[in-house]
N, C-alpha and C. Protein backbone atom coordinates (compact mmCIF):
# COMPACT_ATOMS: atom_id res chain seq x y z
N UNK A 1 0.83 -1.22 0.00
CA UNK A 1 0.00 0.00 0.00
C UNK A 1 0.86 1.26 0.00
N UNK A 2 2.32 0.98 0.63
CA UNK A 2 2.96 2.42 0.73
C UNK A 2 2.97 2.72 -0.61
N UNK A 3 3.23 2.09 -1.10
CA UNK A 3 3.88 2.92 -3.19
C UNK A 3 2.59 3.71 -3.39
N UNK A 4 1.15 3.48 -3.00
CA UNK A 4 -0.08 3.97 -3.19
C UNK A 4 -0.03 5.25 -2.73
N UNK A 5 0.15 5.56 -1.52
CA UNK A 5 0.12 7.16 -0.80
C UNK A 5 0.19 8.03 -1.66
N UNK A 6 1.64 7.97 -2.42
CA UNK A 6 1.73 9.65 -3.62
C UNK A 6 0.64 9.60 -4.66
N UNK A 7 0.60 8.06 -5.05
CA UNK A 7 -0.69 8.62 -5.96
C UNK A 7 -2.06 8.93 -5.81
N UNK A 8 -2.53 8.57 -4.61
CA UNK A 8 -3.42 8.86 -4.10
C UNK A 8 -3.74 10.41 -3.97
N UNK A 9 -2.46 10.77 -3.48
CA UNK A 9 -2.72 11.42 -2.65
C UNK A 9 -2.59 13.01 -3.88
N UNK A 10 -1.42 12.58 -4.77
CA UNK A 10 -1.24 13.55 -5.74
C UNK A 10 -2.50 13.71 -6.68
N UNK A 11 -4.02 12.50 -6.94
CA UNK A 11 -4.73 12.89 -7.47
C UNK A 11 -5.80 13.42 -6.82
N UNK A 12 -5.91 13.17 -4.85
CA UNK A 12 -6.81 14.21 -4.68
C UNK A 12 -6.24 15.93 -4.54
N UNK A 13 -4.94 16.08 -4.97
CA UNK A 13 -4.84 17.22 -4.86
C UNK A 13 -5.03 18.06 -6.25
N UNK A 14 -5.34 17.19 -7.15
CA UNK A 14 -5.94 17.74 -8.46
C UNK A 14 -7.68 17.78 -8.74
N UNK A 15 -8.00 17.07 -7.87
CA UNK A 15 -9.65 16.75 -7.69
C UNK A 15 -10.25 18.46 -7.50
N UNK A 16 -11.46 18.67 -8.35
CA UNK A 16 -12.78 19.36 -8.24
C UNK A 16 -13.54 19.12 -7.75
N UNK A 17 -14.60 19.49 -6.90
CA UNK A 17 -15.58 18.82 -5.99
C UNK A 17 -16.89 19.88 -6.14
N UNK A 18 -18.13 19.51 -6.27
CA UNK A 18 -18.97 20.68 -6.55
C UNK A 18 -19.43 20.11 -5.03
N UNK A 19 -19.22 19.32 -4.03
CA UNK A 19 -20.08 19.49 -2.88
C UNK A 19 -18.91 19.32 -1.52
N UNK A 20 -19.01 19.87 -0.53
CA UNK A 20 -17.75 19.25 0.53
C UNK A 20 -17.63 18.09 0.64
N UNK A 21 -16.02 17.66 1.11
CA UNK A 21 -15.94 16.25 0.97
C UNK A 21 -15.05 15.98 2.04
N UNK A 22 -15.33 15.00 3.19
CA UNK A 22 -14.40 15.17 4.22
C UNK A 22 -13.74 13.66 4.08
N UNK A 23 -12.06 13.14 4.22
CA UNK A 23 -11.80 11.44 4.46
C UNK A 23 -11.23 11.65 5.23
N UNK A 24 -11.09 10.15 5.75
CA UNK A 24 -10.32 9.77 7.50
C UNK A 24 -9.80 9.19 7.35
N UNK A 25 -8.60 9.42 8.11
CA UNK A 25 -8.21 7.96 8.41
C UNK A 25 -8.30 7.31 9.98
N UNK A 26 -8.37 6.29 10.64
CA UNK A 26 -8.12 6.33 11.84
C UNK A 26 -7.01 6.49 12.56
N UNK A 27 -6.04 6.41 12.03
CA UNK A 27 -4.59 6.06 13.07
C UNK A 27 -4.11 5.38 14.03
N UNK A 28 -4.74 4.19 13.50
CA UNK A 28 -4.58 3.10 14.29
C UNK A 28 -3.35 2.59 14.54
N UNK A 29 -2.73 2.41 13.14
CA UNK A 29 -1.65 2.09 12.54
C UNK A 29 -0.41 3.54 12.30
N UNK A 30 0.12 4.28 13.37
CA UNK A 30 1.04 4.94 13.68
C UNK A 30 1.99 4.75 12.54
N UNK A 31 2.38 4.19 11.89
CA UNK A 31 3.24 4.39 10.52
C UNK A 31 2.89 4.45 9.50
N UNK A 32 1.63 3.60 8.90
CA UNK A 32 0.73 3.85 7.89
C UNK A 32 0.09 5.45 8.22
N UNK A 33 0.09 5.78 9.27
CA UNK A 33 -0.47 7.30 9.37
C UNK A 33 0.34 8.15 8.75
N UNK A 34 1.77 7.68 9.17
CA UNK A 34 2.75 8.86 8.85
C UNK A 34 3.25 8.67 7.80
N UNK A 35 3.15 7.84 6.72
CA UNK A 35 3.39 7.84 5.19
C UNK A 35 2.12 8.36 4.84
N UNK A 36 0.64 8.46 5.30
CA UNK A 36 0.05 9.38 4.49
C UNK A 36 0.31 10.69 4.64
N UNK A 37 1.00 10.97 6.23
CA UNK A 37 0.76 12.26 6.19
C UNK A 37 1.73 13.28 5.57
N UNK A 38 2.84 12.06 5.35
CA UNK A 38 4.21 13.05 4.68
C UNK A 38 3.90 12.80 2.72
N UNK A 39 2.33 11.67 2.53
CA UNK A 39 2.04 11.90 0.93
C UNK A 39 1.13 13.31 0.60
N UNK A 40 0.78 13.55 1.74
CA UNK A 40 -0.19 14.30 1.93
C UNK A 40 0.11 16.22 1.80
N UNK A 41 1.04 15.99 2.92
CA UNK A 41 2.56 17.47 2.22
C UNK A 41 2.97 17.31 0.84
N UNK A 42 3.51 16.16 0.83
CA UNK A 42 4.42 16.23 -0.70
C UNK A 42 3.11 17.21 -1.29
N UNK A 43 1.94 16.41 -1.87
CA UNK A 43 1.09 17.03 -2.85
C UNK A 43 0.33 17.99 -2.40
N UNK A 44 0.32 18.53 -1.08
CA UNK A 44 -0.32 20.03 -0.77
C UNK A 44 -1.90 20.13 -0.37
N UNK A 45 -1.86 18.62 0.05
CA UNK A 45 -3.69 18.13 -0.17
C UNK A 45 -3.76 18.72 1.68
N UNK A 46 -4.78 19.32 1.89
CA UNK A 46 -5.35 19.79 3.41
C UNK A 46 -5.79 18.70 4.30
N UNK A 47 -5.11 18.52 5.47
CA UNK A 47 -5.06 17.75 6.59
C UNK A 47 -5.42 18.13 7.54
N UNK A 48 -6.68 17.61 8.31
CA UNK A 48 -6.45 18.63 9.72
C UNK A 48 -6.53 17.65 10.82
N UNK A 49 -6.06 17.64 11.79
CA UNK A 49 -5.50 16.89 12.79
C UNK A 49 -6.64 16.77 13.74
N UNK A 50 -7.48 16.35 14.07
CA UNK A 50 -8.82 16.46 15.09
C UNK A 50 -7.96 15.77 16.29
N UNK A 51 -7.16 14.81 16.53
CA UNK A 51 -6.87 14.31 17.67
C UNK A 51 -7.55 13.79 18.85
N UNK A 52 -9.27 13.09 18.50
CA UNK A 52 -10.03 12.30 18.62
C UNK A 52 -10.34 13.38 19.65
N UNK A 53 -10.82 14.56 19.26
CA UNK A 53 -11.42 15.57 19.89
C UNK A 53 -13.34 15.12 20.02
N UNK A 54 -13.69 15.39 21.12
CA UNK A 54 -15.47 15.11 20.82
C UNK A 54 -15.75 16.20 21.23
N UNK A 55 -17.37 16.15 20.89
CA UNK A 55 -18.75 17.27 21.36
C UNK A 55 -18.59 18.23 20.55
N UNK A 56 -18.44 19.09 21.20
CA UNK A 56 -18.92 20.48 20.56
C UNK A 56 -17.36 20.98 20.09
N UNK A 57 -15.91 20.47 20.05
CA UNK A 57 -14.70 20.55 19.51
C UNK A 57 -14.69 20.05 18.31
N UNK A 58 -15.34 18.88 18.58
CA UNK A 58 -15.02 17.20 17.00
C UNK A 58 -16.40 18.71 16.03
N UNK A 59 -17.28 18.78 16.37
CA UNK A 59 -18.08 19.46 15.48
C UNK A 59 -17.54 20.74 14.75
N UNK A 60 -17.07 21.75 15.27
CA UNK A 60 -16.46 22.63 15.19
C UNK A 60 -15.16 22.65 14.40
N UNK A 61 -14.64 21.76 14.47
CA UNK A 61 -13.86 21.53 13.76
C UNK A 61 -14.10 21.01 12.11
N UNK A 62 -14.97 19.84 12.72
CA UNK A 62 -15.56 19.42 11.42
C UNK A 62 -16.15 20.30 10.35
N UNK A 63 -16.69 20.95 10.64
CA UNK A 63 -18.15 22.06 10.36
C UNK A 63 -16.42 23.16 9.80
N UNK A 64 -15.73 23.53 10.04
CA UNK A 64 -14.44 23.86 9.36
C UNK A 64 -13.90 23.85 8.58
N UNK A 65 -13.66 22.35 8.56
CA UNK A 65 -13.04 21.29 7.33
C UNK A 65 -13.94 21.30 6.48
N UNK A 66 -14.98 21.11 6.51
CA UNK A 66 -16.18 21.28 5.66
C UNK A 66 -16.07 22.43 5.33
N UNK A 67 -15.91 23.35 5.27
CA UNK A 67 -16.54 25.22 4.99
C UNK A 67 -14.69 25.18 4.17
N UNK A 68 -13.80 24.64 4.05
CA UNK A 68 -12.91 24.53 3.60
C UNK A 68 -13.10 24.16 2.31
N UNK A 69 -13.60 22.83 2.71
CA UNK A 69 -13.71 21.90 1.64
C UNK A 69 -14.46 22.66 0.34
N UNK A 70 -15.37 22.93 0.82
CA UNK A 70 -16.56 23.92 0.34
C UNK A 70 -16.29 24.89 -0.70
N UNK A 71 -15.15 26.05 0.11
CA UNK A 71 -14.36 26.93 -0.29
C UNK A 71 -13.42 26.81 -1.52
N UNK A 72 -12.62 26.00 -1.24
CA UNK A 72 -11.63 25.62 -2.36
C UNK A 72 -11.74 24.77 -2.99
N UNK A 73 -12.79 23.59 -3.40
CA UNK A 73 -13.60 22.67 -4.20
C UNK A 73 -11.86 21.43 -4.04
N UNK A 74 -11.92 21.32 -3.35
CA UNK A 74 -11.05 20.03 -2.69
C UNK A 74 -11.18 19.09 -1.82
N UNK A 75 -11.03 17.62 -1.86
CA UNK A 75 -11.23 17.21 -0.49
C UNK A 75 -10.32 17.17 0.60
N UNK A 76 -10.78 17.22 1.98
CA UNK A 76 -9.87 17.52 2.94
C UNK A 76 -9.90 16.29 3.65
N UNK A 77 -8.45 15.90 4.23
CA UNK A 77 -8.40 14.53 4.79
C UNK A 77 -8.53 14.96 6.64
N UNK A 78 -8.99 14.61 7.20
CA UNK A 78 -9.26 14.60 8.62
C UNK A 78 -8.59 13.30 9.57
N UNK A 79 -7.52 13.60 10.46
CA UNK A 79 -7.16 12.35 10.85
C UNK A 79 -7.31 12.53 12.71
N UNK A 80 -7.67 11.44 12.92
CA UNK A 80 -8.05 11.36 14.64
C UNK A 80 -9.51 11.67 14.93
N UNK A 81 -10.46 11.16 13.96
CA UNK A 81 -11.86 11.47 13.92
C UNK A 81 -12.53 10.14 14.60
N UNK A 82 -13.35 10.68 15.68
CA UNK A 82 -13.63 9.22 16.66
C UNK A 82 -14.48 8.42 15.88
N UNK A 83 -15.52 9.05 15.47
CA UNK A 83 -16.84 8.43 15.06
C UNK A 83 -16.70 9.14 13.31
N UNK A 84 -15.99 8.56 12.69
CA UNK A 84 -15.86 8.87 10.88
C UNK A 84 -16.95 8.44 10.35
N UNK A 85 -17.77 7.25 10.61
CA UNK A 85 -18.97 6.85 9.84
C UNK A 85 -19.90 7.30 10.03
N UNK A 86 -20.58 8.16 10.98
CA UNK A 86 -21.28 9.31 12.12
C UNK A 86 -21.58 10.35 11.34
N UNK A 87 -20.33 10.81 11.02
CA UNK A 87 -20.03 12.01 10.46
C UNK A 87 -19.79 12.49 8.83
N UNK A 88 -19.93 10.66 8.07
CA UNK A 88 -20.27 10.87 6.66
C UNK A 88 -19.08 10.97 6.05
N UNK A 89 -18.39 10.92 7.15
CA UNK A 89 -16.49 11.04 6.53
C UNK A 89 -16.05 9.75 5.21
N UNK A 90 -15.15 9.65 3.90
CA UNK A 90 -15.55 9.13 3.05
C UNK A 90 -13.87 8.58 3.90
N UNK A 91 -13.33 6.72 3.83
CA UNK A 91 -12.25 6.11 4.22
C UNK A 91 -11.14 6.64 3.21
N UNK A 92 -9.95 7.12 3.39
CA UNK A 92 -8.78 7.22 2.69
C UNK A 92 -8.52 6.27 2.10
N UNK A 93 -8.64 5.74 0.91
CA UNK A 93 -7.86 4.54 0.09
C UNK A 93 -8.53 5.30 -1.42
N UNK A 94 -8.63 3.95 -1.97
CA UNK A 94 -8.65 4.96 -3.89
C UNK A 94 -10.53 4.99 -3.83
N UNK A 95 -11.12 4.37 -2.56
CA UNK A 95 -12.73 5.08 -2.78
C UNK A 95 -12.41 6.79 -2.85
N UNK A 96 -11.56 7.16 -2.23
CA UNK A 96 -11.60 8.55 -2.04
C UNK A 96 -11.91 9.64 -3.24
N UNK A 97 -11.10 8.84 -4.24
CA UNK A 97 -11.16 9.29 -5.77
C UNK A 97 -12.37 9.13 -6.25
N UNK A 98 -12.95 8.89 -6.12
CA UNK A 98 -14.55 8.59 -6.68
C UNK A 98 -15.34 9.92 -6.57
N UNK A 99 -16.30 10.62 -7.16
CA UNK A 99 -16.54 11.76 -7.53
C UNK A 99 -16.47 12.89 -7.78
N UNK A 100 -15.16 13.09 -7.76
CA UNK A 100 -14.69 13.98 -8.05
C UNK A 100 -14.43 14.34 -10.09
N UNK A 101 -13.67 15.51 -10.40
CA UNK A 101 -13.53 16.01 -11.36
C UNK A 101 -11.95 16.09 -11.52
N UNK A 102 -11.22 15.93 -12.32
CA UNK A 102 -9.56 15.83 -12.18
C UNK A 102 -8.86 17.17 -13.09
N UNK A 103 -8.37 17.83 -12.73
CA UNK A 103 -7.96 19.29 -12.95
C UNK A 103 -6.57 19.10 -13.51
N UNK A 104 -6.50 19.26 -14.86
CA UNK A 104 -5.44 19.05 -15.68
C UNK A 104 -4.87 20.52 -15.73
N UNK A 105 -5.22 21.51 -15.73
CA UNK A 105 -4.67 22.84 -15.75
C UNK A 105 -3.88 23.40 -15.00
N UNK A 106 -2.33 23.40 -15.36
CA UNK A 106 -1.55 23.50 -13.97
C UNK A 106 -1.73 24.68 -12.73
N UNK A 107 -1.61 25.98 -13.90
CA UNK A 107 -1.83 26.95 -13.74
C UNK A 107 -3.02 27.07 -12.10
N UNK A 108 -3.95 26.94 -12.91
CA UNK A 108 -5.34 27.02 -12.10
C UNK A 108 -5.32 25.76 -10.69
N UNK A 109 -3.84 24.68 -10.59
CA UNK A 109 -4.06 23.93 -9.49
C UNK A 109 -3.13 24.85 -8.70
N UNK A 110 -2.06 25.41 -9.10
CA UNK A 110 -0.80 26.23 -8.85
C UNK A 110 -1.79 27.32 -7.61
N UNK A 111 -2.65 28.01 -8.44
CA UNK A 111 -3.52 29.75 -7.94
C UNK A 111 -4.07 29.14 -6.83
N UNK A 112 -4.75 27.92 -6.85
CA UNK A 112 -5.56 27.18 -5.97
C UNK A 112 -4.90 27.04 -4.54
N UNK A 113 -3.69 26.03 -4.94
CA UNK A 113 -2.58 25.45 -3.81
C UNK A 113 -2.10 27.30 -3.01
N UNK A 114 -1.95 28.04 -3.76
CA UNK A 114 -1.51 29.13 -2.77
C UNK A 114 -2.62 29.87 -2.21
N UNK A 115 -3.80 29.66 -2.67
CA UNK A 115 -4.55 30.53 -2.02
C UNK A 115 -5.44 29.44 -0.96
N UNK A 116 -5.13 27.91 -0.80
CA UNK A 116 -5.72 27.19 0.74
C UNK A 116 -4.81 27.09 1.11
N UNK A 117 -3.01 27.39 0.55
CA UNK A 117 -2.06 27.49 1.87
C UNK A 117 -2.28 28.94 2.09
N UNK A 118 -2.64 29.69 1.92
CA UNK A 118 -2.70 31.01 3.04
C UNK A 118 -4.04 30.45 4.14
N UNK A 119 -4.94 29.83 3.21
CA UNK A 119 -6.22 29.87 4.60
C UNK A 119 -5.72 29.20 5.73
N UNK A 120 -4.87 28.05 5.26
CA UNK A 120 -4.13 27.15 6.23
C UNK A 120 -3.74 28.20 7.14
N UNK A 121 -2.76 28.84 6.82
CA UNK A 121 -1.75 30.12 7.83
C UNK A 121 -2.82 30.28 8.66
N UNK A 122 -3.72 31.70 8.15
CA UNK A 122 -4.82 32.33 8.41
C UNK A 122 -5.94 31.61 9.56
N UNK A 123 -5.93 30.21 9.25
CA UNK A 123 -6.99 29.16 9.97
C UNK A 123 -7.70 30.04 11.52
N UNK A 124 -8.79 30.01 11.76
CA UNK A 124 -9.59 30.33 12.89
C UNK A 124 -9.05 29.32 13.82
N UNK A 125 -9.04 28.41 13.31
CA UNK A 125 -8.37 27.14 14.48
C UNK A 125 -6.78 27.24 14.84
N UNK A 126 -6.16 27.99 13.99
CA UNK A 126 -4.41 28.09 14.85
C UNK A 126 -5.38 28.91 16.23
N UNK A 127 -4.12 28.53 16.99
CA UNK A 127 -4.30 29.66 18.24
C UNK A 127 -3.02 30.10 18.60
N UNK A 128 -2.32 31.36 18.84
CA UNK A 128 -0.95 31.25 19.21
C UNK A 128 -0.99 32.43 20.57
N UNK A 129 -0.34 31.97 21.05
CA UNK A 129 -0.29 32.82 22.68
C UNK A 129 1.04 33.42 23.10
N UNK A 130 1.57 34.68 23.36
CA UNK A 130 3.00 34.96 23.58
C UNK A 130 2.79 35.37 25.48
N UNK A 131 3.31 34.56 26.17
CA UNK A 131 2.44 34.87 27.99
C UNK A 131 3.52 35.26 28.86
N UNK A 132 5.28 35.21 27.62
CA UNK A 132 6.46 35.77 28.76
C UNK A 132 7.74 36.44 27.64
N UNK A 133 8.90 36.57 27.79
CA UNK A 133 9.52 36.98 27.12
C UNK A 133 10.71 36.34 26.94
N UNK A 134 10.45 34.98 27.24
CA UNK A 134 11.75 34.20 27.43
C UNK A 134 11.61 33.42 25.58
N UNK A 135 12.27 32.59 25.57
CA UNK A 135 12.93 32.15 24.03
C UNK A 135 12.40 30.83 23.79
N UNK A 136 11.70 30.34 24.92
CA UNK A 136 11.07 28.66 24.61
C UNK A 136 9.64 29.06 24.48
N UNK A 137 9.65 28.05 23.67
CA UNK A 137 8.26 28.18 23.34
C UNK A 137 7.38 26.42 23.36
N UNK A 138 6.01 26.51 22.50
CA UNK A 138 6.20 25.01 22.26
C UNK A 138 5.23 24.99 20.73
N UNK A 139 4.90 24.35 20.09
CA UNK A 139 4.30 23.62 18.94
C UNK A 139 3.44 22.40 18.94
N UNK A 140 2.17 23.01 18.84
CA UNK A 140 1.72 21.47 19.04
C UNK A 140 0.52 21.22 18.20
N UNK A 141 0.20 20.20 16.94
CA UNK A 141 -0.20 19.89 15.82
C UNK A 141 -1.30 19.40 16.24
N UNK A 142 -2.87 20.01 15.74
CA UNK A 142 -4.05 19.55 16.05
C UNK A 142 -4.45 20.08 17.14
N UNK A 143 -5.80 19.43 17.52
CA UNK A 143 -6.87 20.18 18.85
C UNK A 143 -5.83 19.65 19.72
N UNK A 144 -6.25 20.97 20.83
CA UNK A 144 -5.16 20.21 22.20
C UNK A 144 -6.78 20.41 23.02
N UNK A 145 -6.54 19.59 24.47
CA UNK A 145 -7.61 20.14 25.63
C UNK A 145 -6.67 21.66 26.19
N UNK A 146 -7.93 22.44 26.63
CA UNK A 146 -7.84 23.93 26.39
C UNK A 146 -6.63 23.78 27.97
N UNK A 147 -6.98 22.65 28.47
CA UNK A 147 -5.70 23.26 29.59
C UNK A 147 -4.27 23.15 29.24
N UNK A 148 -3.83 22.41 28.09
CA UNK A 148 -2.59 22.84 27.80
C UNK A 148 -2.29 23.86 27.03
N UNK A 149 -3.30 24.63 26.90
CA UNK A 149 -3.10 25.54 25.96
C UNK A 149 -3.01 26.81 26.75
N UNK A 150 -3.11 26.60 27.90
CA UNK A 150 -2.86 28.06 28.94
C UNK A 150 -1.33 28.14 29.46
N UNK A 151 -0.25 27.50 28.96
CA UNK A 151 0.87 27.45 29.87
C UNK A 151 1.73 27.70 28.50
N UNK A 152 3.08 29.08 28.99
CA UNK A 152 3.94 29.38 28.22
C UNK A 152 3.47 29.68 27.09
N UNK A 153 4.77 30.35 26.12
CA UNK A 153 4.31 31.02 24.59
C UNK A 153 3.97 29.28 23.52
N UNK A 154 3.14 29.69 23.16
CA UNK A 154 2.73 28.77 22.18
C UNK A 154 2.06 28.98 21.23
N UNK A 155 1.75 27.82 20.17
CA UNK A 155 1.49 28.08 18.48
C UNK A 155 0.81 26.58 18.62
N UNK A 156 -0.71 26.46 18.08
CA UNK A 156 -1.40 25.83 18.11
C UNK A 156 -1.65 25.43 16.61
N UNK A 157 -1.46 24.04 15.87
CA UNK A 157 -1.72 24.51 14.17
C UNK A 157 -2.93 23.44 14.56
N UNK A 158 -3.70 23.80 13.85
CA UNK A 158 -5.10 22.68 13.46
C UNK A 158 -4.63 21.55 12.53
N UNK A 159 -3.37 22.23 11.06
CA UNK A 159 -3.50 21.58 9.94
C UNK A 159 -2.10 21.27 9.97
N UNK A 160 -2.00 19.57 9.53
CA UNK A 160 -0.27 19.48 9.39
C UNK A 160 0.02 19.19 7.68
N UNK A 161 -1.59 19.42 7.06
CA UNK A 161 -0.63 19.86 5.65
C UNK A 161 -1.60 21.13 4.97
N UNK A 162 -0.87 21.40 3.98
CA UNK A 162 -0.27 22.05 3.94
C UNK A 162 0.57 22.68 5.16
N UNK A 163 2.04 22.84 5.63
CA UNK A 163 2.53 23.19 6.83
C UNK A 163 2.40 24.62 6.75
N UNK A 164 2.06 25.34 7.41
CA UNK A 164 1.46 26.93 7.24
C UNK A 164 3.24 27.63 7.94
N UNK A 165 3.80 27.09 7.21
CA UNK A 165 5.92 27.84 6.96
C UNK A 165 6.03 29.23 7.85
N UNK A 166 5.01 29.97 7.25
CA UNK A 166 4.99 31.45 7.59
C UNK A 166 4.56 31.55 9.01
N UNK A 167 4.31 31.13 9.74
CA UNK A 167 3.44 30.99 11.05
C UNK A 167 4.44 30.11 12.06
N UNK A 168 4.85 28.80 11.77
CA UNK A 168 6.02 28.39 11.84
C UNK A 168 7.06 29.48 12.23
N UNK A 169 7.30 29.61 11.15
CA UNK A 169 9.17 30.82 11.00
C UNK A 169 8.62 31.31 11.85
N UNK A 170 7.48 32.85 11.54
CA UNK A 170 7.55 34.00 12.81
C UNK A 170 7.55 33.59 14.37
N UNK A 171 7.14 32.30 14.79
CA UNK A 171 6.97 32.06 15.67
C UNK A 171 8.24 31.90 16.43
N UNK A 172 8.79 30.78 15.50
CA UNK A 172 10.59 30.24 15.82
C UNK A 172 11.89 31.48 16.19
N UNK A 173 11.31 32.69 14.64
CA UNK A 173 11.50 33.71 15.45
C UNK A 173 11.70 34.26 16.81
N UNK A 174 10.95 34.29 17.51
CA UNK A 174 10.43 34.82 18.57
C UNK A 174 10.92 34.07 19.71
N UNK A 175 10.67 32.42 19.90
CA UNK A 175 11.02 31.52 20.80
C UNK A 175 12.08 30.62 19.67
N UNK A 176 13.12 30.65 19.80
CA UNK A 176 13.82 29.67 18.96
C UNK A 176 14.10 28.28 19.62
N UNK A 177 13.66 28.25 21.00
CA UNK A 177 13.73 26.84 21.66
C UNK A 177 12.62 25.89 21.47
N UNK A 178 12.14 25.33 20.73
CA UNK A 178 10.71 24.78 20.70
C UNK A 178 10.90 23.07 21.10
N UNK A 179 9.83 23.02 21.84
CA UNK A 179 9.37 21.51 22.01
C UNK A 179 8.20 21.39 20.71
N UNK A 180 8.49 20.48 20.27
CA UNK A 180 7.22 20.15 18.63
C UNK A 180 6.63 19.15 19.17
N UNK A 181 5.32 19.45 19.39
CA UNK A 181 4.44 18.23 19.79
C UNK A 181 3.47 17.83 18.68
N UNK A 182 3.26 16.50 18.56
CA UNK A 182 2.43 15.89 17.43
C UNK A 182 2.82 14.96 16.96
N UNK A 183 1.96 13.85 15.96
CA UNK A 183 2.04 13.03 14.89
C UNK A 183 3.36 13.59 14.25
N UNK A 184 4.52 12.34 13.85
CA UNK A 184 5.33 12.26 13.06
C UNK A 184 6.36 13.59 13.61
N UNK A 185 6.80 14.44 14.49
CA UNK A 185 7.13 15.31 14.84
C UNK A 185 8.40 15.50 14.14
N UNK A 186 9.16 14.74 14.37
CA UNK A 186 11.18 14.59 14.04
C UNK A 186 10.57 14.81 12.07
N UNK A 187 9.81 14.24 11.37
CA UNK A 187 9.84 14.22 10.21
C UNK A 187 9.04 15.89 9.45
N UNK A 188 8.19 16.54 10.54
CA UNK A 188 7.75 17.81 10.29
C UNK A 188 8.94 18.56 10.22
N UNK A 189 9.50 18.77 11.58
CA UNK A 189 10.98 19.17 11.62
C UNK A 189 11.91 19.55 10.52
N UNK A 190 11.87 18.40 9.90
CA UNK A 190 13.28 18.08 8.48
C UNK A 190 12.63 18.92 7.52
N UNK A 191 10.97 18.87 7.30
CA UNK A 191 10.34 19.52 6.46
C UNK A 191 10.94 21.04 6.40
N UNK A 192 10.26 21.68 7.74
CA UNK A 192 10.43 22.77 7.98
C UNK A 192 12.10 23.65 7.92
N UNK A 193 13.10 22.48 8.24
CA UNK A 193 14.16 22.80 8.13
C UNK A 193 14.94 23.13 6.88
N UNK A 194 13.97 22.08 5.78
CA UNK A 194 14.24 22.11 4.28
C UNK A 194 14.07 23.30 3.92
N UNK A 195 12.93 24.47 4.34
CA UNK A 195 12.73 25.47 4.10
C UNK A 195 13.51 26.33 4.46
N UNK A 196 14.78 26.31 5.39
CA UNK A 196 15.24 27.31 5.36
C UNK A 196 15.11 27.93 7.17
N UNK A 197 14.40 27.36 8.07
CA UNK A 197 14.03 27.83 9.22
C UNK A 197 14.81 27.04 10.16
N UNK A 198 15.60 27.83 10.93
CA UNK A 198 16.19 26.95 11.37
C UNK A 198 15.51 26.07 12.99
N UNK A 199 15.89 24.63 12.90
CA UNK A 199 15.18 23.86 14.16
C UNK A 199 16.07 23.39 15.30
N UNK A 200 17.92 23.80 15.19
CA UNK A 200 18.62 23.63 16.02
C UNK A 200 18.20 23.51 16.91
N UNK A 201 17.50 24.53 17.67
CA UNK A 201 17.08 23.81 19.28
C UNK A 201 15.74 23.61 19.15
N UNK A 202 15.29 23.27 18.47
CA UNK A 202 13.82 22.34 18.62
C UNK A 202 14.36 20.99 19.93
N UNK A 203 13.32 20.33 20.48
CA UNK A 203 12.84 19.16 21.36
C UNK A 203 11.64 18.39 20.40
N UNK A 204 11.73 17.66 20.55
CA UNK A 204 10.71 16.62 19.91
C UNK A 204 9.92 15.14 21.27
N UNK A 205 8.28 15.62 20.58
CA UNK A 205 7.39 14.70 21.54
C UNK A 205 6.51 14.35 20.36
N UNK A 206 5.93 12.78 20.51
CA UNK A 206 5.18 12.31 19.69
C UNK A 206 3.62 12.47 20.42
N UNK A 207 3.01 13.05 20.09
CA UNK A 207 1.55 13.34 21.09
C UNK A 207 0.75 11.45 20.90
């Protein structure tokens, strides 16, 4: 199945959608997660991390991803979704490809890809907090519970793909000591480092 990920994953990032379209995966399987999620960067396709969030969070979020989906006529993959069959969520494998429209025009996938990586940046769901003036900070990928989100400077991303770079950097900026919390962490890292930002004193935790 690994050889499958890029192509999968490179044709839902060419897909048209005239209605929202949300897939899951479960993450059951901790390495099969993290080859989709690094097929999922390569091709620029929108990920958002729920982190088996419920109630009125799992909705909110959802209801998001959806208004995304919506927005930029793409489907968005959702991973850590408790109840996926509940929620109408379509399984990640090649069903995923199924109704969609396939966008041969580079140009017009090119305008696309930069204008849902800014919404990515932009997202209502980052949260970032600056609460001292010291140089550590932390990073942590997907819903957190709101009590870790009250302690020290921090940067909250909803989405681990497209990686929102710009939000990233300024942050690293600011605190250049970071603990990176999340799915696949050490391999976001290398990403981000590819770009040019430096992660020398990053810490790494697998949430």
């Amino acid at each position: 199945m690994a050889a499958v990920h890029p192509e999968i994953a490179l044709a839902l990032s060419r897909q048209h959608i005239m209605a929202p379209r949300l897939l899951f995966h479960a993450v059951a399987d901790a390495e099969e997660a993290c080859r989709w999620r690094w097929a999922m960067r390569s091709a620029g396709v929108p990920l958002l991390e729920l982190n088996h969030a419920v109630g009125d969070a799992a909705t909110n979020w959802l209801q998001a991803a959806s208004d995304f989906s919506a927005e930029f006529l793409v489907p968005v993959a959702v991973f850590g979704c408790s109840m996926p069959e509940r929620m109408n969520l379509v399984p990640l494998d090649t069903e995923a490809l199924t109704g969609g429209r396939t966008i041969e025009d580079a140009e017009w996938l090119r305008t696309r890809q930069v204008a849902l990586t800014r919404a990515v940046e932009t997202s209502r769901l980052n949260q970032e907090c600056r609460r001292s003036h010291e140089r550590k900070g932390w990073i942590r990928i997907g819903w957190q519970p709101e009590d870790v989100l009250v302690v020290g400077n921090g940067l909250q991303l909803a989405w681990s793909s497209p990686l929102p770079l710009r939000r990233i950097r300024d942050f690293a900026a600011r605190c250049p000591e970071i603990t990176l919390l999340g799915p696949d962490a050490e391999a976001i890292a290398a990403e981000v480092a590819a770009q040019g930002i430096s992660v020398s004193g990053w810490r790494f935790a697998v949430k």
